[in-house]
Protein backbone atom coordinates (compact mmCIF):
# COMPACT_ATOMS: atom_id res chain seq x y z
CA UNK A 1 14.53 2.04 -32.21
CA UNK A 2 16.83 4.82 -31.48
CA UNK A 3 16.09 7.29 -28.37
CA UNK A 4 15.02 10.08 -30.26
CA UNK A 5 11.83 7.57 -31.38
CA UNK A 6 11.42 6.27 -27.68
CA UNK A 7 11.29 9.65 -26.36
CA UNK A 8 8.21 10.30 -29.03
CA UNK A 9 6.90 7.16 -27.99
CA UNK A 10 7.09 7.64 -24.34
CA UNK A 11 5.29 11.32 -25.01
CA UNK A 12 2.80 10.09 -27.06
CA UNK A 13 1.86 7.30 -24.16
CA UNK A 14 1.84 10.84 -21.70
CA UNK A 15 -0.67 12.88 -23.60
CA UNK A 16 -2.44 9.46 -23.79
CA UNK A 17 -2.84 8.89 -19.75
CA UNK A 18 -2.99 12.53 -19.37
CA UNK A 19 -5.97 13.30 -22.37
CA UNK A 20 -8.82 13.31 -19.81
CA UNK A 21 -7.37 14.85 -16.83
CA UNK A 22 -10.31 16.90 -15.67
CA UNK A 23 -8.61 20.41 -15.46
CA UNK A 24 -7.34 23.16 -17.15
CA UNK A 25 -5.37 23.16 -20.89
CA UNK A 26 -2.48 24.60 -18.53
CA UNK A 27 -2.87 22.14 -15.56
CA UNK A 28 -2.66 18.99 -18.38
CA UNK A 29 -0.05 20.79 -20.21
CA UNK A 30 2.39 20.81 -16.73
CA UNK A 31 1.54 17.72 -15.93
CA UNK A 32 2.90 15.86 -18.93
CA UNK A 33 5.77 18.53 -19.08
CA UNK A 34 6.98 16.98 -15.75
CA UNK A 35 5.73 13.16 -16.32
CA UNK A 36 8.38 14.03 -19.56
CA UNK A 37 11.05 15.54 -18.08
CA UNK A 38 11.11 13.76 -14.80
CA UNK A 39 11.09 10.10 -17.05
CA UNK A 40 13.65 11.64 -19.55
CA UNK A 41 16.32 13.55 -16.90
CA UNK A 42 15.86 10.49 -14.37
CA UNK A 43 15.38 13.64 -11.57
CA UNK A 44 12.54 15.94 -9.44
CA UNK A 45 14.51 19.13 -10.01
CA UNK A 46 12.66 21.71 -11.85
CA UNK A 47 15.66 23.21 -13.25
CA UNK A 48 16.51 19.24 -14.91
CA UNK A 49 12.99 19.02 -16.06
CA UNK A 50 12.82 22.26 -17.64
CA UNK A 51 16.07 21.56 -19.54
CA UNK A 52 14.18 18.43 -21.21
CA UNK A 53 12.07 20.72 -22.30
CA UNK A 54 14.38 22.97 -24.58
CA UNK A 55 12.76 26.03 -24.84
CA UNK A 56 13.80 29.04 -26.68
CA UNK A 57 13.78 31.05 -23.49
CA UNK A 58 16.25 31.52 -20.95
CA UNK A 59 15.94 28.43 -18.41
CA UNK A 60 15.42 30.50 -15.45
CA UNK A 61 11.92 31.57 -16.79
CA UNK A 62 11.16 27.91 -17.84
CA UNK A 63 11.68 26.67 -14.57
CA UNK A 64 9.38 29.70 -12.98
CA UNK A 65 6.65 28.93 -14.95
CA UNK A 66 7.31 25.60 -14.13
CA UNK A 67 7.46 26.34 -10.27
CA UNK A 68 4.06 28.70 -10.21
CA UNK A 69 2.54 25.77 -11.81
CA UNK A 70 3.30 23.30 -9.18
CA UNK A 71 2.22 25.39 -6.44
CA UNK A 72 -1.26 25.74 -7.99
CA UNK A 73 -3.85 24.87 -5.17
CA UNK A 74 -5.25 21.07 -5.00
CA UNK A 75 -3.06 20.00 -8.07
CA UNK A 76 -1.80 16.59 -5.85
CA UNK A 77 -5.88 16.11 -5.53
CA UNK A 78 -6.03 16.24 -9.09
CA UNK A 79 -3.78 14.35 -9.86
CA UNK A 80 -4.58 11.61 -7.36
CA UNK A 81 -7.78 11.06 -8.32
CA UNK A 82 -6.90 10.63 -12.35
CA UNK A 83 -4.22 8.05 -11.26
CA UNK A 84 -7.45 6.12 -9.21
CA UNK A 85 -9.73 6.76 -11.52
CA UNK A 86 -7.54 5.23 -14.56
CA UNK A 87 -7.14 2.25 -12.52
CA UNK A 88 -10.64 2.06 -11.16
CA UNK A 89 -11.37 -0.33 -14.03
CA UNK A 90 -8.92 -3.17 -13.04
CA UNK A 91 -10.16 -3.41 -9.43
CA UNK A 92 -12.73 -6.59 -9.12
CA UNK A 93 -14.43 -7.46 -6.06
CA UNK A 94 -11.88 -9.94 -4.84
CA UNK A 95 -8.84 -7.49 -5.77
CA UNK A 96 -6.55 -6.84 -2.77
CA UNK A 97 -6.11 -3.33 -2.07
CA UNK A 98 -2.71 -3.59 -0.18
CA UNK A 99 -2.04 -0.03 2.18
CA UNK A 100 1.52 0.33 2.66
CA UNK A 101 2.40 3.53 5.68
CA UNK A 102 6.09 3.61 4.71
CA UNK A 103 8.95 6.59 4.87
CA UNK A 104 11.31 7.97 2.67
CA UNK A 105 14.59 8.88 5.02
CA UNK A 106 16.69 12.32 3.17
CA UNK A 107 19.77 11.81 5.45
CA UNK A 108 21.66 14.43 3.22
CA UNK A 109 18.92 16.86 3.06
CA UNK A 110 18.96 20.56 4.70
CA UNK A 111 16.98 22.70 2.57
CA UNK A 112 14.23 20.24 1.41
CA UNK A 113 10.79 22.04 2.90
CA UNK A 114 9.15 20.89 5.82
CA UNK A 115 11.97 18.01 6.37
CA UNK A 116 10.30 15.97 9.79
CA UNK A 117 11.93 13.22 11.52
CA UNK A 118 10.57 9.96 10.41
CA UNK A 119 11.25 6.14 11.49
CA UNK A 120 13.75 5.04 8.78
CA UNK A 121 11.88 1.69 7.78
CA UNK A 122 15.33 0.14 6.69
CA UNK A 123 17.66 0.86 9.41
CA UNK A 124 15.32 1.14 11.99
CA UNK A 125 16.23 4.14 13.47
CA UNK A 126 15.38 7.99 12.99
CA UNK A 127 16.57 10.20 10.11
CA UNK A 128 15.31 13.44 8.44
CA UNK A 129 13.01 12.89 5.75
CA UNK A 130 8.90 12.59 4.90
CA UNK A 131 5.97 9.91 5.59
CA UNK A 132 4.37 8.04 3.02
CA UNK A 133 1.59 6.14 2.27
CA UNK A 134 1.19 3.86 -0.97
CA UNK A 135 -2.30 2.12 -2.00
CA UNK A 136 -1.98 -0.89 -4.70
CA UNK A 137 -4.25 -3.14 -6.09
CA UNK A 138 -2.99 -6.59 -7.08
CA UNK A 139 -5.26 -9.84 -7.64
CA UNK A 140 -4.45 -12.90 -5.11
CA UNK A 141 -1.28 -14.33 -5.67
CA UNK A 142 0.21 -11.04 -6.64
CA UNK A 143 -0.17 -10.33 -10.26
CA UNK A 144 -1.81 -7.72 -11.84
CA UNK A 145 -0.22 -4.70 -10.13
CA UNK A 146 -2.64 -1.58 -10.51
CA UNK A 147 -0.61 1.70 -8.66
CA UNK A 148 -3.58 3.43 -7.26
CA UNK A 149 -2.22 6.32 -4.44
CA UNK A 150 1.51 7.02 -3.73
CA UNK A 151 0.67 10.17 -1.28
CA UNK A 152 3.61 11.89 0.92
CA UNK A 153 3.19 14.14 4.00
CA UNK A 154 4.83 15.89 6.74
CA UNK A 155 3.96 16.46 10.14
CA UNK A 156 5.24 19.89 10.27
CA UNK A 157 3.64 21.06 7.06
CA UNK A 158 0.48 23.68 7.26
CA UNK A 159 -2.85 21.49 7.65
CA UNK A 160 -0.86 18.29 9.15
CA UNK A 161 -3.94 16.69 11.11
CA UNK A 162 -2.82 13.14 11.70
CA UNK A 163 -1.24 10.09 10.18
CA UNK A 164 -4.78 8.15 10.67
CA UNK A 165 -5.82 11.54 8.78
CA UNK A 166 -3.73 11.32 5.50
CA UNK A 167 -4.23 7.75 5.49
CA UNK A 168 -7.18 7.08 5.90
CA UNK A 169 -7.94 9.80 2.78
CA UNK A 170 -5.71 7.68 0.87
CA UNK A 171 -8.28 4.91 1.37
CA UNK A 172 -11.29 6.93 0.97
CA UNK A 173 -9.98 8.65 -2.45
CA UNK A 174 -9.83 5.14 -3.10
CA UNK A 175 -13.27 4.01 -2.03
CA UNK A 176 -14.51 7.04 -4.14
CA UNK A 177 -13.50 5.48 -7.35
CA UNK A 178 -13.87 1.66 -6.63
CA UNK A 179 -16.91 1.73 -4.20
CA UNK A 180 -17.40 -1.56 -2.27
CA UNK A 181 -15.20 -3.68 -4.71
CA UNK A 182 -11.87 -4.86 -3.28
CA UNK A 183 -10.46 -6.41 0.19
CA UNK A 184 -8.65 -3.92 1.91
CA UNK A 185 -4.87 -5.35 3.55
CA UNK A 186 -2.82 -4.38 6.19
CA UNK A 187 -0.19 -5.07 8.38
CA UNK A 188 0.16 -3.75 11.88
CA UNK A 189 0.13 -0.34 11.44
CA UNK A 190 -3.74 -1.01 10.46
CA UNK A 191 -4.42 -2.03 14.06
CA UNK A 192 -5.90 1.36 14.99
CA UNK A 193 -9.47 2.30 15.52
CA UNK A 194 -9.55 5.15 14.03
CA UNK A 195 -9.06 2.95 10.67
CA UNK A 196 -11.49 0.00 11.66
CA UNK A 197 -14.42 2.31 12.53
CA UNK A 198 -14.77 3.33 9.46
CA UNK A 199 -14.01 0.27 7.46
CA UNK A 200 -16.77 -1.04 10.18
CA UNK A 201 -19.27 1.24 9.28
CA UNK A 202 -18.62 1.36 5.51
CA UNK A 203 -19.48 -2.23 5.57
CA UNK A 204 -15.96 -2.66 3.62
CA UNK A 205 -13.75 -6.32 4.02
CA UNK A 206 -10.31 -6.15 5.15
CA UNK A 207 -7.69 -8.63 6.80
CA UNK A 208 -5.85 -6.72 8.96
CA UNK A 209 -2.56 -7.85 11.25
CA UNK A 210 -2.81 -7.28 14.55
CA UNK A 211 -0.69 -6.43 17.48
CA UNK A 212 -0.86 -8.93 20.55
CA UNK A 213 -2.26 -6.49 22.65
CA UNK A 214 -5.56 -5.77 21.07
CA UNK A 215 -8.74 -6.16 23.01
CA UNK A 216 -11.40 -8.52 21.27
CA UNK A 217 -14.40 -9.77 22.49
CA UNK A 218 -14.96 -13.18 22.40
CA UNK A 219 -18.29 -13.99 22.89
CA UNK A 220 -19.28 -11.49 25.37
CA UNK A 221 -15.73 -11.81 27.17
CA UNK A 222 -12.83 -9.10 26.59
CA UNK A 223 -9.50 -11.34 25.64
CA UNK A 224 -6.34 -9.91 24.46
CA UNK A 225 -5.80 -11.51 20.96
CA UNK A 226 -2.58 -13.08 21.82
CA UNK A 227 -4.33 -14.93 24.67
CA UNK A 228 -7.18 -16.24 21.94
CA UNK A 229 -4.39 -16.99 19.71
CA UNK A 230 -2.75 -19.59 22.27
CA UNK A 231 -5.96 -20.95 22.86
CA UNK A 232 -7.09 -21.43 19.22
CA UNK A 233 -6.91 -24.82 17.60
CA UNK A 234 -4.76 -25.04 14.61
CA UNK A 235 -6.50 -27.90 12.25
CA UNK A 236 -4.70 -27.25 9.67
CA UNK A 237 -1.23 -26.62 7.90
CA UNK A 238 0.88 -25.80 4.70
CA UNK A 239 4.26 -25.31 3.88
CA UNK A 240 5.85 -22.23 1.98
CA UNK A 241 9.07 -21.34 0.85
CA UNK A 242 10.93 -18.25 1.45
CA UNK A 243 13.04 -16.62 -1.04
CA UNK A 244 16.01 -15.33 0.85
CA UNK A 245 18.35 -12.17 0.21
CA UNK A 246 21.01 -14.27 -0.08
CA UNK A 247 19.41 -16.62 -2.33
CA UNK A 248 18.48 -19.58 -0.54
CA UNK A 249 15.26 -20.62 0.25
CA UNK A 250 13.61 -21.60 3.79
CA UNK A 251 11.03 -23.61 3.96
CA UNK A 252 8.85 -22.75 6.72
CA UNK A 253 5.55 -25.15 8.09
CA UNK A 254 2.42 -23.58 9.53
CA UNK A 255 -0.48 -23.95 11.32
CA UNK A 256 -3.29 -22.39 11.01
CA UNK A 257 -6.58 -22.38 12.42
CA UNK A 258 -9.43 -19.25 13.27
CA UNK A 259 -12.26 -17.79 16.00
CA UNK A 260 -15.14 -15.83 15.65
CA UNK A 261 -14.66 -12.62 17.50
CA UNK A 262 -15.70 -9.45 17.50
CA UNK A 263 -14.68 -5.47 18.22
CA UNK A 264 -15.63 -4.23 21.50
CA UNK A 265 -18.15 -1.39 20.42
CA UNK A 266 -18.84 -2.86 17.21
CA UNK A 267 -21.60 -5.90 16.53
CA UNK A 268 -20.17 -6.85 13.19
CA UNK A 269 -18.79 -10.21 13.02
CA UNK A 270 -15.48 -10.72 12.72
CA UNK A 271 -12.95 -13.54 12.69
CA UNK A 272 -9.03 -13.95 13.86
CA UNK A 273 -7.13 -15.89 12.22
CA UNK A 274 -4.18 -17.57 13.80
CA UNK A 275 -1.17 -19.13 11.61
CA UNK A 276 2.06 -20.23 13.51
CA UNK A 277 5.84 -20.61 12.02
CA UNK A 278 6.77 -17.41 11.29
CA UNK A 279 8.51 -16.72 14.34
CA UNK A 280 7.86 -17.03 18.02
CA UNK A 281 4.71 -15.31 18.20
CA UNK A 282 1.98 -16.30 16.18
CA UNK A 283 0.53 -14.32 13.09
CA UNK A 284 -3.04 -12.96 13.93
CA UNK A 285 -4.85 -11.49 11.35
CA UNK A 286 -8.44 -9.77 12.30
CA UNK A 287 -10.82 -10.43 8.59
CA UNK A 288 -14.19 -9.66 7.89
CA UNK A 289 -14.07 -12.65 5.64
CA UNK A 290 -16.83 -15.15 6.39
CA UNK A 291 -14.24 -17.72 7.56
CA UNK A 292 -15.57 -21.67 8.07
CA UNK A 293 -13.91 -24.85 9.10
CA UNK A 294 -12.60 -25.38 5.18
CA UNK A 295 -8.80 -25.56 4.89
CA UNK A 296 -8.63 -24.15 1.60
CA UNK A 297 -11.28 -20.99 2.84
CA UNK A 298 -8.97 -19.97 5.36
CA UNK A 299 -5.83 -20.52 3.38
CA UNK A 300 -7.07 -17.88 0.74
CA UNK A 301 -7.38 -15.28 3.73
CA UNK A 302 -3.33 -16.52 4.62
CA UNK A 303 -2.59 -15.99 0.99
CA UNK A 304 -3.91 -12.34 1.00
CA UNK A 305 -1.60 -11.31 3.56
CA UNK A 306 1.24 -13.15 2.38
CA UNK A 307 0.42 -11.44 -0.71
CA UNK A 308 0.85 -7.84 0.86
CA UNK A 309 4.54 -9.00 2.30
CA UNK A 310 5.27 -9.75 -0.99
CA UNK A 311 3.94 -6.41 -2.82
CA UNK A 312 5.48 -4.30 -0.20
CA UNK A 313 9.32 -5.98 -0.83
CA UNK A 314 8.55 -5.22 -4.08
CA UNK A 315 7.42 -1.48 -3.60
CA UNK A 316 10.37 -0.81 -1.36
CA UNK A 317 13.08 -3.08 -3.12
CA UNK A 318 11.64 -2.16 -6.87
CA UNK A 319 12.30 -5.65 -8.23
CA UNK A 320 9.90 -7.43 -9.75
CA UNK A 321 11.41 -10.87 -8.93
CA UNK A 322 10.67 -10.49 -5.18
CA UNK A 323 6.58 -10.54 -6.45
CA UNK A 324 7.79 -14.17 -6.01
CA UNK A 325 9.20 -14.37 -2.90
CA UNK A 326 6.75 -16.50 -1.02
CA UNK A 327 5.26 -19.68 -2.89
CA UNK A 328 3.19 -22.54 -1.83
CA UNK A 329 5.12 -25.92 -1.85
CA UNK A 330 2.07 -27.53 -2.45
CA UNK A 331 2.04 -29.91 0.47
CA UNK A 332 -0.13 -29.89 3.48
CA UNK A 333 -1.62 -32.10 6.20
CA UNK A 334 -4.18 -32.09 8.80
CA UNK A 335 -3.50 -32.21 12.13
CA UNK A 336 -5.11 -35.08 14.08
């Protein structure tokens, strides 16, 4: 197949996706005019994607129409919500739905608008650049990859509220489409309440990590969860393997064990889950999951998390090999 057939191809899959995109002719026509252009020129720029175009016009007026178009009001909403709803379909009740608060750093940017200073993710330290938040679904285990949200912000753009504002709209576009359906992962950046109220009062699962310096209650008595974590019994235990950058592998044994707790404020039960032997403090992960003295129960909460490390490497590394970075070796005993 030469490239000249691909490109058809590639169009014809476009207008496909794009064939029930609930706005205008013009709105659908832009949008697959830059899906085309930005897969076909490998770049963002406007002046790039209009040259994939190859109009008979002079390419400054391409790209203008081009640019009025992208500044028409809500279009990201629009968008959004046709991405969701296309995947919608694929989400089952046990699906993950993985929330990944990330950053893109533009070190070499000056003129890009609204630059802010972000927390590059990578080199941990600050940099010029924009906030993003990415919502996947993926079935335990981590196949089945369903892109649902891929949503970018600024703080210093017109309407910034808050990061728990854009993400938790990411989740709620999300809910829109998929209702109830779907266990909604975190890692620590989840710990917030302004995230687990509503989850709370939507009734909606989650397993969530959490920092060591929440407040739980257990029972009626206020712990921090790293204090219930060194006092929770660990039953149980399985070994996994880590795929390293280098190539090696690490095989790491842990422990694992749970108590019922709950959210001061909140009379939902809940349940922390405790798994040792990932470093020197242990993993503590708050579920709504109706967790029980059954190893392989309690494992399948483990799994979901471990399933959102291995999604996010993936998302940030874009290679599909690293969706198997973390396997079970199979073995396991039960502590005396």
């Amino acid at each position: 197949m030469n490239i000249a057939q691909i490109g058809l191809r590639l169009r014809a899959q476009m207008e496909e996706f794009l064939g029930n995109l609930p706005a205008g002719k013009t709105t659908r026509r832009f949008a697959l005019e830059a899906l085309y252009g930005i897969a076909s020129r490998g770049s963002l720029k406007l002046s790039e994607i209009a040259r994939s175009l190859n109009e008979p016009i002079a390419l400054i007026k391409t790209e203008n129409r081009l640019s009025r178009q992208a500044a028409r009001p809500h279009l990201d909403e629009v968008l959004r919500d046709h991405v969701i709803a296309q995947g919608a379909a694929r989400i089952g009740r046990d699906t993950l739905l993985i929330v990944d608060p990330s950053d893109i750093a533009k070190p070499y940017a000056e003129k890009m608008e609204y630059l802010a200073r972000v927390r590059d993710g990578s080199k941990k330290e600050l940099a010029d650049g924009y906030w993003l938040c990415q919502v996947v679904g993926v079935d335990r285990g981590g196949q089945g990859l369903v892109p649902l949200v891929n949503h970018l912000w600024s703080q210093r753009a017109p309407g910034f509220k808050s990061e728990n504002h854009e993400v938790l709209a990411c989740m709620v576009a999300v809910m829109r489409q998929v209702g109830e359906r779907g266990v909604w992962v975190m890692d620590r950046g989840g710990d917030r309440m302004k995230l687990f109220a509503p989850l709370l009062r939507w009734r909606r699962r989650f397993v969530i990590r959490l920092r060591g310096d929440r407040t739980l209650l257990q029972g009626q008595t206020p712990l921090l969860a790293r204090t219930i974590a060194a006092q929770c019994p660990l039953p149980y235990a399985e070994c996994v393997r880590r795929h390293n950058a280098d190539g090696t592998e690490t095989t790491l044994s842990l422990e694992f064990g749970f108590r019922p707790v709950r959210l001061p404020g909140h009379e939902r039960a809940l349940h922390l889950l405790v798994v040792k032997g990932f470093g020197q403090e242990p993993l503590m992960l708050l579920t709504t999951e109706p967790l029980r003295q059954n190893r392989a129960v309690l494992w399948a909460a483990v799994e979901a998390y471990l399933t959102r490390w291995r999604i996010e490497e993936t998302l940030r590394c874009a290679s599909p090999s690293r969706l198997t970075s973390w396997r079970t070796c199979g073995c396991w005993a039960t502590r005396a």
